[in-house]
Protein backbone atom coordinates (compact mmCIF):
# COMPACT_ATOMS: atom_id res chain seq x y z
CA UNK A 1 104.80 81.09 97.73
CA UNK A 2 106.39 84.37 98.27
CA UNK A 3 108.05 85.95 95.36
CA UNK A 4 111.71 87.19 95.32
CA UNK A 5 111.00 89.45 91.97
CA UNK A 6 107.45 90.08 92.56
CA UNK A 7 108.75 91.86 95.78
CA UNK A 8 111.53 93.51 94.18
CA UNK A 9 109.73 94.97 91.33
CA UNK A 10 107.26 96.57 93.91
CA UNK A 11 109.92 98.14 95.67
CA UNK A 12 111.60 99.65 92.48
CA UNK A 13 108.09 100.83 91.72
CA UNK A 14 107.70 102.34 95.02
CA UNK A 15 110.87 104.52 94.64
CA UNK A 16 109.80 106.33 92.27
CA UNK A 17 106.49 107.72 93.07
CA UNK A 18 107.46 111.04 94.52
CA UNK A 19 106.56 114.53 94.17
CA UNK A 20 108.72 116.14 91.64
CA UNK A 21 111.08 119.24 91.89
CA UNK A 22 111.30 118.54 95.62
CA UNK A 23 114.74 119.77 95.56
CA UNK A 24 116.48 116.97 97.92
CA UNK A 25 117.01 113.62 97.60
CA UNK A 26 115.12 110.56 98.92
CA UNK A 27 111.24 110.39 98.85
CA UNK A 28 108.63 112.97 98.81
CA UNK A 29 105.06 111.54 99.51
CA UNK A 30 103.61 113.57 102.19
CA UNK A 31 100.15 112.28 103.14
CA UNK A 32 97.06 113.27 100.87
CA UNK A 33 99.28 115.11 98.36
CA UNK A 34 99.10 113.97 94.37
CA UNK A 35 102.48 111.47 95.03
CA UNK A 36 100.71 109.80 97.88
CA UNK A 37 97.39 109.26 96.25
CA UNK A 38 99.28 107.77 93.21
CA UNK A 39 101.12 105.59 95.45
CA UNK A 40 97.74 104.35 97.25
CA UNK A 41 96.41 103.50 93.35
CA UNK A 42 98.97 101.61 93.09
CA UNK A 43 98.93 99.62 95.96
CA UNK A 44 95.07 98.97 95.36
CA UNK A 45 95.97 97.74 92.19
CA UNK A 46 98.25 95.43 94.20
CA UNK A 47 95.70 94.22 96.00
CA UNK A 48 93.15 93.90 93.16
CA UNK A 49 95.71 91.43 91.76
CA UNK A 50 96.43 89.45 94.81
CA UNK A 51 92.65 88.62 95.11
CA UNK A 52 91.04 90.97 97.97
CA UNK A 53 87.70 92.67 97.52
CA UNK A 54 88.60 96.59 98.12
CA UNK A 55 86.86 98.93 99.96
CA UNK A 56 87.65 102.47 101.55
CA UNK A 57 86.71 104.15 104.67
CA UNK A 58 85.28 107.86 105.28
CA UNK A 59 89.19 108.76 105.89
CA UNK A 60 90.75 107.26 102.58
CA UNK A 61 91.99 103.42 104.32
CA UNK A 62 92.22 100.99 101.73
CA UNK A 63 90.86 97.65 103.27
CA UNK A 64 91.37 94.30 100.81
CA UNK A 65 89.37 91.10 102.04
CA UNK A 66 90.08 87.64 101.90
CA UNK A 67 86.92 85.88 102.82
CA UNK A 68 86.58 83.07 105.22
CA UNK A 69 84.64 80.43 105.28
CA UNK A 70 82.65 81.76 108.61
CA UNK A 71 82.62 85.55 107.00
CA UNK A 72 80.88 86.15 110.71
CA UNK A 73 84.14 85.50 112.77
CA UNK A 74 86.51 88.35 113.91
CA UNK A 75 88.94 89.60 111.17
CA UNK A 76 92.64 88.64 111.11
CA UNK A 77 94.27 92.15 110.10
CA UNK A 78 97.45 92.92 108.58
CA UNK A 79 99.31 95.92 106.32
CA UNK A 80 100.91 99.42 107.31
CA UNK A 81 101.47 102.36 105.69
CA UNK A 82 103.29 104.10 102.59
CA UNK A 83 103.33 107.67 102.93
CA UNK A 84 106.54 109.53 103.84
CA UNK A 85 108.54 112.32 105.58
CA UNK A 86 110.34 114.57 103.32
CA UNK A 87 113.48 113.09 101.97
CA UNK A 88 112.37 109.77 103.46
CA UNK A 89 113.57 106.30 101.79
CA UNK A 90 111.71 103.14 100.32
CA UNK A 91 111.08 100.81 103.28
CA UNK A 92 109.63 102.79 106.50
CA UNK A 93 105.66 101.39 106.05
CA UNK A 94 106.12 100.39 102.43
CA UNK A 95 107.47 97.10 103.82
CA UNK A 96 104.63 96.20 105.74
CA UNK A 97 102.07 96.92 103.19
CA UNK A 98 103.92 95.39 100.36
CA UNK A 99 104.77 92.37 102.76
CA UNK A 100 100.61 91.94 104.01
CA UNK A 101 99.66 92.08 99.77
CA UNK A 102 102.42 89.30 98.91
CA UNK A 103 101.46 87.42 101.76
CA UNK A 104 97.53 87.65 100.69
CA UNK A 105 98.58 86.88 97.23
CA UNK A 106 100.80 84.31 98.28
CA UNK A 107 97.84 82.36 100.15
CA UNK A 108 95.36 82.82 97.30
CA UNK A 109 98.22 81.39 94.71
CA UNK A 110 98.45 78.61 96.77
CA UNK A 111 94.72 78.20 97.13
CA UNK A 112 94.21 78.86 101.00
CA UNK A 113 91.12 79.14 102.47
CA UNK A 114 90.61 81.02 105.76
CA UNK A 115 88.30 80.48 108.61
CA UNK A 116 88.38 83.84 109.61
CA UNK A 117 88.05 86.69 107.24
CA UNK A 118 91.53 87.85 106.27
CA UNK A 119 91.86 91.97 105.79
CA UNK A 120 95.21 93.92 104.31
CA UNK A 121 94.90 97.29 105.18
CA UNK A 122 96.45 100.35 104.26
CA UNK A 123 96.90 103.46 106.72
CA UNK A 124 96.79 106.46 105.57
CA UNK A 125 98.56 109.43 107.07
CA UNK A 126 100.41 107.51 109.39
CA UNK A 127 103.69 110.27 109.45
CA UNK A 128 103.31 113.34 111.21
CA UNK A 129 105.36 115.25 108.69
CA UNK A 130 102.34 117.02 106.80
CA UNK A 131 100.00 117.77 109.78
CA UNK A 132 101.86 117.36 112.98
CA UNK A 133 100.07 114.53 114.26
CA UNK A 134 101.16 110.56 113.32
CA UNK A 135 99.25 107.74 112.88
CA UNK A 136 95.99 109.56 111.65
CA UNK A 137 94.67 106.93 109.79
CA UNK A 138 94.80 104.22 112.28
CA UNK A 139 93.24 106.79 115.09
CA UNK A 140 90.14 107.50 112.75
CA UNK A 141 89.89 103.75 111.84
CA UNK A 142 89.33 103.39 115.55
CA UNK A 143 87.03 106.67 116.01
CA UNK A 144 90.11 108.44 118.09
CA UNK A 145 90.39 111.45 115.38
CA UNK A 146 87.83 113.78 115.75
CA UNK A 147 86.33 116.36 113.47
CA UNK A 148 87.47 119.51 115.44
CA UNK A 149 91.26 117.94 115.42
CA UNK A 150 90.74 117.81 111.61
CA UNK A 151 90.03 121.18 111.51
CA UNK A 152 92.75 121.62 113.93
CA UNK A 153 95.40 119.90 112.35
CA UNK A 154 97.51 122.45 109.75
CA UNK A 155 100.20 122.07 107.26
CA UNK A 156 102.75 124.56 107.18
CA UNK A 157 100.62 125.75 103.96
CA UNK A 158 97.82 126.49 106.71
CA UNK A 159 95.72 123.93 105.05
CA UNK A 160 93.64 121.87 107.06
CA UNK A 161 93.24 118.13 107.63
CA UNK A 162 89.32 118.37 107.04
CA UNK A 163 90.10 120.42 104.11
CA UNK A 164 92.65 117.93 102.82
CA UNK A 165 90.22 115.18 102.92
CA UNK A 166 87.76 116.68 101.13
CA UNK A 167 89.55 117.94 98.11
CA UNK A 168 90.20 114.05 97.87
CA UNK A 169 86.57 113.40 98.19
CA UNK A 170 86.58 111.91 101.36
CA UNK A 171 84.09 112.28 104.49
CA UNK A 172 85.59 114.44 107.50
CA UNK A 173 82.18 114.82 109.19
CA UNK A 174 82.21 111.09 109.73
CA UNK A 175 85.54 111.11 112.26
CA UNK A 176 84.67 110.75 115.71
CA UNK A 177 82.97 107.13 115.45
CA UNK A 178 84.68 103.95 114.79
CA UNK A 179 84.97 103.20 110.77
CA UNK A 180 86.02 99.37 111.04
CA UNK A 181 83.21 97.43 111.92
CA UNK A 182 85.24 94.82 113.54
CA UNK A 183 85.36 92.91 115.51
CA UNK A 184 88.93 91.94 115.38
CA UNK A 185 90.46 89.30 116.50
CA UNK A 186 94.32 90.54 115.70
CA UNK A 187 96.63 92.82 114.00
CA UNK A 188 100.01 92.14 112.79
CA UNK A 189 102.42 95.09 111.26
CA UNK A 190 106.08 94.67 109.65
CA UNK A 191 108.32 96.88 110.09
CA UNK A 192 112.18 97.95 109.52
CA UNK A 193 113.49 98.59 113.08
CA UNK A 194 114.90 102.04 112.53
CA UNK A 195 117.72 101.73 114.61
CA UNK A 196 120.85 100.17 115.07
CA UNK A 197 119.97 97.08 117.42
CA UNK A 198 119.31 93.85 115.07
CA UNK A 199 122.17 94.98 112.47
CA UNK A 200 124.98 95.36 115.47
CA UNK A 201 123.91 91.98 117.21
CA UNK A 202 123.36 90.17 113.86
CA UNK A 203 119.48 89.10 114.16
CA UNK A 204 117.53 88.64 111.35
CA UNK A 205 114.14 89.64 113.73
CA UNK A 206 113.03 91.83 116.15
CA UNK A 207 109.94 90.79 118.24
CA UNK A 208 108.63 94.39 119.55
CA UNK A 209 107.74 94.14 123.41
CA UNK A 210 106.31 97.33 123.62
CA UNK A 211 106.06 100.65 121.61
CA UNK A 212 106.98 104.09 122.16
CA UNK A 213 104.07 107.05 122.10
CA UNK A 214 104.74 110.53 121.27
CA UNK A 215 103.85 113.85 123.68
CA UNK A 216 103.85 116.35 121.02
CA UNK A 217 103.30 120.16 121.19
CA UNK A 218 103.99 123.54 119.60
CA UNK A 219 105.50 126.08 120.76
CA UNK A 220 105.25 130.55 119.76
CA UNK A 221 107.31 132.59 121.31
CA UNK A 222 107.00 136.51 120.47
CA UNK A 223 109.54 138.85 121.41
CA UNK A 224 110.34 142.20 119.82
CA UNK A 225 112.05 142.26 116.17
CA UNK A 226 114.38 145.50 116.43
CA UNK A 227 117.39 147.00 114.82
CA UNK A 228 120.51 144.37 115.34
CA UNK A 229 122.83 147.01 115.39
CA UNK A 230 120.96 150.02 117.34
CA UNK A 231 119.37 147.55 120.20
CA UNK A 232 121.77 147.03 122.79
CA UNK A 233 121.76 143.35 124.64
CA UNK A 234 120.27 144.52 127.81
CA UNK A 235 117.31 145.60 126.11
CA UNK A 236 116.49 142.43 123.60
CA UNK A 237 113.56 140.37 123.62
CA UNK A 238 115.25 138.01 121.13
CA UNK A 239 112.94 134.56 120.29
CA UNK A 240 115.84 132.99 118.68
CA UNK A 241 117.74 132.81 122.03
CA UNK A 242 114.96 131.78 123.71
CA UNK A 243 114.32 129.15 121.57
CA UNK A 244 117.71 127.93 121.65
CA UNK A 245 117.53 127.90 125.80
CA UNK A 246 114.68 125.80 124.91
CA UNK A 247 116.16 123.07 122.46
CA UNK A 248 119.13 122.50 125.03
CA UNK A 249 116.12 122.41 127.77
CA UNK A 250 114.82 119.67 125.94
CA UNK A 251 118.05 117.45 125.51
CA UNK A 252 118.96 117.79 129.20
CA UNK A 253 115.95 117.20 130.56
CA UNK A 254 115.60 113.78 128.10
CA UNK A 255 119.07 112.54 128.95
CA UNK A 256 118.10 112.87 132.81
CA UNK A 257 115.80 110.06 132.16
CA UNK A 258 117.29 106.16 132.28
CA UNK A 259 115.06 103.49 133.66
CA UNK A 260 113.35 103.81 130.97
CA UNK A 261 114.96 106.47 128.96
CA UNK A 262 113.06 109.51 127.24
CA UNK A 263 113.94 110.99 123.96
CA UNK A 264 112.97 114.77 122.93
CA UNK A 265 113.55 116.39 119.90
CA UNK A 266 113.00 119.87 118.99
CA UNK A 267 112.62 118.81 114.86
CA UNK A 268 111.33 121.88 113.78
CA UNK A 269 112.61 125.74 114.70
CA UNK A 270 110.92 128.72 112.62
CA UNK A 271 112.50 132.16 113.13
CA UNK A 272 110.98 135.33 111.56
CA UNK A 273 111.39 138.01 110.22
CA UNK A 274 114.74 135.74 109.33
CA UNK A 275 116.94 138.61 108.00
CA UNK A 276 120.52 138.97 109.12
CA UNK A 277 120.27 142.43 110.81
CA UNK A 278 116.88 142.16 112.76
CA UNK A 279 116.64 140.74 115.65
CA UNK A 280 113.82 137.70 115.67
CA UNK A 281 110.68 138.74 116.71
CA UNK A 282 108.94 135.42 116.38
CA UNK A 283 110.39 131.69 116.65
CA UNK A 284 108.18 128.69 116.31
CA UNK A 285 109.57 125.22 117.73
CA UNK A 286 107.88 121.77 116.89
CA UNK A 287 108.49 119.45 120.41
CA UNK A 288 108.35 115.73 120.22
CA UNK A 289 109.10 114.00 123.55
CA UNK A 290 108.82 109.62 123.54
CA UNK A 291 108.79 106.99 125.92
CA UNK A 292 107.81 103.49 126.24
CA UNK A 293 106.53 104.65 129.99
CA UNK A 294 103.79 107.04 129.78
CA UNK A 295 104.68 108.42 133.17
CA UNK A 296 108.22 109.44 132.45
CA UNK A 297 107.01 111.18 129.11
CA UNK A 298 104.59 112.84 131.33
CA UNK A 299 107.19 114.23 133.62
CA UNK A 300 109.35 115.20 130.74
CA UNK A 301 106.68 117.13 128.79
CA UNK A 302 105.47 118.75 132.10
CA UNK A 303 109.25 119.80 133.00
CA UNK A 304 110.12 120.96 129.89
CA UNK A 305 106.69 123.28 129.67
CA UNK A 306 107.58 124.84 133.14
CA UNK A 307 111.17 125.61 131.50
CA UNK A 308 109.75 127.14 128.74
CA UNK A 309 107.58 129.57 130.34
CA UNK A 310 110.58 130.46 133.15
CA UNK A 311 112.90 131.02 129.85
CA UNK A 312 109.98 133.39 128.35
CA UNK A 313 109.64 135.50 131.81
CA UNK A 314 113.39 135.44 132.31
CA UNK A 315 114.00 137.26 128.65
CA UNK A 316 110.56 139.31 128.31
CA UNK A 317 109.07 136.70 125.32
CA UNK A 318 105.63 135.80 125.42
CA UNK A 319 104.81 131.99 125.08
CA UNK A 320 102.03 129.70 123.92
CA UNK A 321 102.13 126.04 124.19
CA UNK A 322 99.54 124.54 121.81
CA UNK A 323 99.16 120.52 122.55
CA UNK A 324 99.41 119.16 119.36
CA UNK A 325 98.93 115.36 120.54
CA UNK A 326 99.32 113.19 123.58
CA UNK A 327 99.51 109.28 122.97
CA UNK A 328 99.84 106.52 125.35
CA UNK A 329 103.13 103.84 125.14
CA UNK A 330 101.75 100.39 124.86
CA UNK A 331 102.89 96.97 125.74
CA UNK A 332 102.41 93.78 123.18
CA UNK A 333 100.69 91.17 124.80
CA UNK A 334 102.87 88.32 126.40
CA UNK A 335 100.74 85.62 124.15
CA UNK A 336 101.37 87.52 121.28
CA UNK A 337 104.97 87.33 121.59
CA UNK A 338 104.94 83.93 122.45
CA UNK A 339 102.94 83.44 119.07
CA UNK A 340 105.04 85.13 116.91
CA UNK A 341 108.18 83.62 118.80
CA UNK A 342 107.37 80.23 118.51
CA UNK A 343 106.72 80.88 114.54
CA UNK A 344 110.72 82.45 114.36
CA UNK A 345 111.63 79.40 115.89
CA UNK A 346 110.19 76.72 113.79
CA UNK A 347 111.18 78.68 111.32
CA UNK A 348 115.03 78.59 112.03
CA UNK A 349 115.22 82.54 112.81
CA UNK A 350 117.79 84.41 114.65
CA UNK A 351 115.35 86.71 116.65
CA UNK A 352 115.58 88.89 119.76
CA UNK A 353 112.89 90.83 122.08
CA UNK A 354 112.90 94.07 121.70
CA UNK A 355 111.13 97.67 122.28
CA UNK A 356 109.89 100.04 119.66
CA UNK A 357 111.30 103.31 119.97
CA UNK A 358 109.31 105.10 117.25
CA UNK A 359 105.27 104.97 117.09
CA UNK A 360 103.43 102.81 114.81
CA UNK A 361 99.75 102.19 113.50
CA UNK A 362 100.56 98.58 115.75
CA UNK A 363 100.28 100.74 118.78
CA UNK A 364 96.59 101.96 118.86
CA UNK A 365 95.38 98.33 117.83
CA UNK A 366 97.27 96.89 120.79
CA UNK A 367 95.08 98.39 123.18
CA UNK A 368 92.44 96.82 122.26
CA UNK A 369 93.05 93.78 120.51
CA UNK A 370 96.07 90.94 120.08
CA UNK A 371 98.48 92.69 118.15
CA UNK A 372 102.69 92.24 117.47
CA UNK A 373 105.33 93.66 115.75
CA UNK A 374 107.93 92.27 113.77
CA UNK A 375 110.81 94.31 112.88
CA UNK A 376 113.95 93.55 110.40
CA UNK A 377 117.22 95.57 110.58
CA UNK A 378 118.05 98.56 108.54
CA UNK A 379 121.61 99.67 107.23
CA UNK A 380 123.35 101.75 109.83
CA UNK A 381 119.96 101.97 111.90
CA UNK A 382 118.74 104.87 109.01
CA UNK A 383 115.41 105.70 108.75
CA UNK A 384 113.50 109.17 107.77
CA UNK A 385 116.37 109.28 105.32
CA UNK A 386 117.37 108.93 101.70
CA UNK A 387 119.93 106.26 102.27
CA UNK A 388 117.08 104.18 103.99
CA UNK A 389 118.09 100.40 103.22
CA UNK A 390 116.96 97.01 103.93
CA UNK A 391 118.24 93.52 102.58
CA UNK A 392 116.15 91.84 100.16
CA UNK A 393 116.97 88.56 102.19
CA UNK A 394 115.45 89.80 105.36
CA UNK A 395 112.60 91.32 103.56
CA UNK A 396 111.70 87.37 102.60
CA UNK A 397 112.46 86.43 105.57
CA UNK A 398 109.67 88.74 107.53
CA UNK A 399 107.17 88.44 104.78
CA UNK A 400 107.71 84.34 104.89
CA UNK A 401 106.88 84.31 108.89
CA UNK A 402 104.23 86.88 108.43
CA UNK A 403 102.40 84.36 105.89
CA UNK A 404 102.83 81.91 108.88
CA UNK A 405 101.62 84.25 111.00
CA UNK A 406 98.27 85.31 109.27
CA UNK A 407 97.77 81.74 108.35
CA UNK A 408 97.66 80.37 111.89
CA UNK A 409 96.10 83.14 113.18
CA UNK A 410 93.27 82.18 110.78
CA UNK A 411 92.13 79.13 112.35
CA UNK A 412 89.18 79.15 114.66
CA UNK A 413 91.29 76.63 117.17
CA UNK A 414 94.23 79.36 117.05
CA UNK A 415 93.62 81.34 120.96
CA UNK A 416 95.84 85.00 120.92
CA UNK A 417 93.89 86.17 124.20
């Protein structure tokens, strides 16, 4: 059975793992730091107690096994992730990894046996906060991360991915090949929705249709940093006003988009030497552009790119675009949803169909296995923010038809493809 104050207790514990002397509120476990290994002992300690046999992968995944009793059939795999953006709150991934544990636990309490194995997993490095990139844990599960990206891949310290994961003790030099040995046979994720949608219409459940991919790149533009008072305005090279040409580039250009819409955000804007009477020399802008159609994110990225450099000739700056990452928008199979609709009915759910507009782990196994989504709402559609919230009621209420869900999904005469 699914426990009310086992659940609650986890969350409480949750909160406070977070790196100290942050200096904001909300939650501060960027991936591979010292809060976000502490929060992954944890959570294997979780697991430990709800019965699963741990192991890790080369890239630091937790995996917990239930057994079945054909160990050779395809896994049934469930969890998320629990690291966070700066300032972030308790329920973006922690309630899909705390919801796959007390749903493992809940079947072992109860004495269930699987025919197929049964695997929780835990993503690691699924935000994009520390390194640029989302979802890295998930990709290298699925030998999409290479070793050169890991090399590639910088914090704003300048450290490295690769050298990330080996100060942990991990195995960079392994990325590139797959590091589940499958074969699956499906993947379930829960998830608040992070927008407004289920909250205004009143729905306790979101089935996700589809879900958004990011087009994400980096862009340096280098003008000339000269006296703010002696330079006249003819004669500036100014990056800041570039850059700010840019960030308006990228808002029109999204809104022009409808059927379906785009979204681009410009979430991260460096100027230097960032003193009040020199002109910028330098300005660095982070670009994240999203769709649930990878041929209007396409057209978006490509626009805005041919803005940027026109902006950069117009006012004498040179550019560099530097592709950080370019993932594909995927759909949720049509039996899948039926699956996990027909469970929300039985189980007396108000539910709607929905799209993802933010990326998930979900997304990478849906292209190449039966996968879904479940989503519950969040107060005032927050996420990626302190004053994250999610009812305790609804939390039950996904965990209870995920239980369902991994425990049909378990039987050999259960078809998802």
């Amino acid at each position: 059975m699914i426990d009310r104050a086992r659940l609650e207790a986890q969350f409480a514990h949750m909160r406070g793992i977070s790196a100290p002397g942050e200096g904001g509120p909300g939650i501060y476990r960027l991936a591979f730091t010292d809060a976000d290994w502490q929060g992954r002992t944890y959570l294997m300690r979780l697991m430990q107690e709800a019965g699963l046999a741990l192991r890790e992968d080369a890239f630091g995944n937790v995996i917990g096994r239930m057994e079945g009793t054909d160990p050779a059939l395809p896994v049934v795999l469930f969890g998320s992730h629990a690291d966070s953006v700066p300032g972030g709150g308790n329920f973006d991934g922690v309630l899909g990894i705390l919801a796959a544990i007390e749903t493992a636990r809940s079947l072992n309490e109860d004495g269930f046996r699987p025919e197929h194995p049964l695997e929780v997993v835990l993503f690691l490095c699924e935000e994009s906060s520390r390194f640029g990139a989302a979802t890295l844990g998930s990709r290298a599960m699925l030998g999409e991360l290479t070793v050169e990206e890991a090399h590639r891949y910088r914090d704003k310290d300048g450290i490295s991915l690769y050298k990330a994961m080996t100060a942990r003790g991990l195995e960079p030099e392994a990325l590139g090949k797959p590091l589940h040995p499958g074969p699956v046979k499906a993947f379930f994720e829960v998830h608040i929705e992070q927008g407004k949608v289920l909250e205004h219409e009143g729905k306790e459940i979101g089935l996700v249709t589809g879900i958004a991919a990011p087009t994400r790149f980096r862009v340096r533009l280098t003008g000339s940093a000269d006296h703010s008072g002696a330079t006249p305005m003819a004669l500036r090279h100014d990056a800041a006003c570039a850059a700010a040409e840019i960030v308006l580039a990228a808002e029109v250009l999204a809104q022009a988009e409808n059927d379906p819409p785009a979204v681009a955000t410009v979430g991260m804007l460096q100027i230097e030497p960032g003193v009040m009477n020199v002109i910028p020399g330098t300005a660095t802008l982070g670009v994240d552009i999203r769709s649930i159609d990878d041929d209007v994110k396409a057209r978006v990225a490509k626009r805005l790119q041919r803005r940027v450099r026109e902006i950069g000739e117009r006012r004498g700056v040179a550019v560099d675009i530097e592709p950080i990452s370019d993932e594909r928008p995927v759909a949720i199979s049509p039996k899948v949803l039926d699956f996990l609709e027909e469970i929300a009915r039985e189980s007396g759910c108000s539910y709607r169909r929905m799209p993802s507009g933010a990326g998930h782990d979900a997304m990478h196994w849906a292209e190449r296995v039966p996968a879904g989504m479940l989503f519950i709402p969040c107060k005032d559609g927050l996420s990626h923010n302190p004053n994250e919230s999610a009812k305790m009621e609804d939390i039950l209420t996904v965990t209870r038809l995920l239980e369902k869900a991994v425990r049909r999904a378990s039987r050999k005469d259960t078809r998802l493809e």
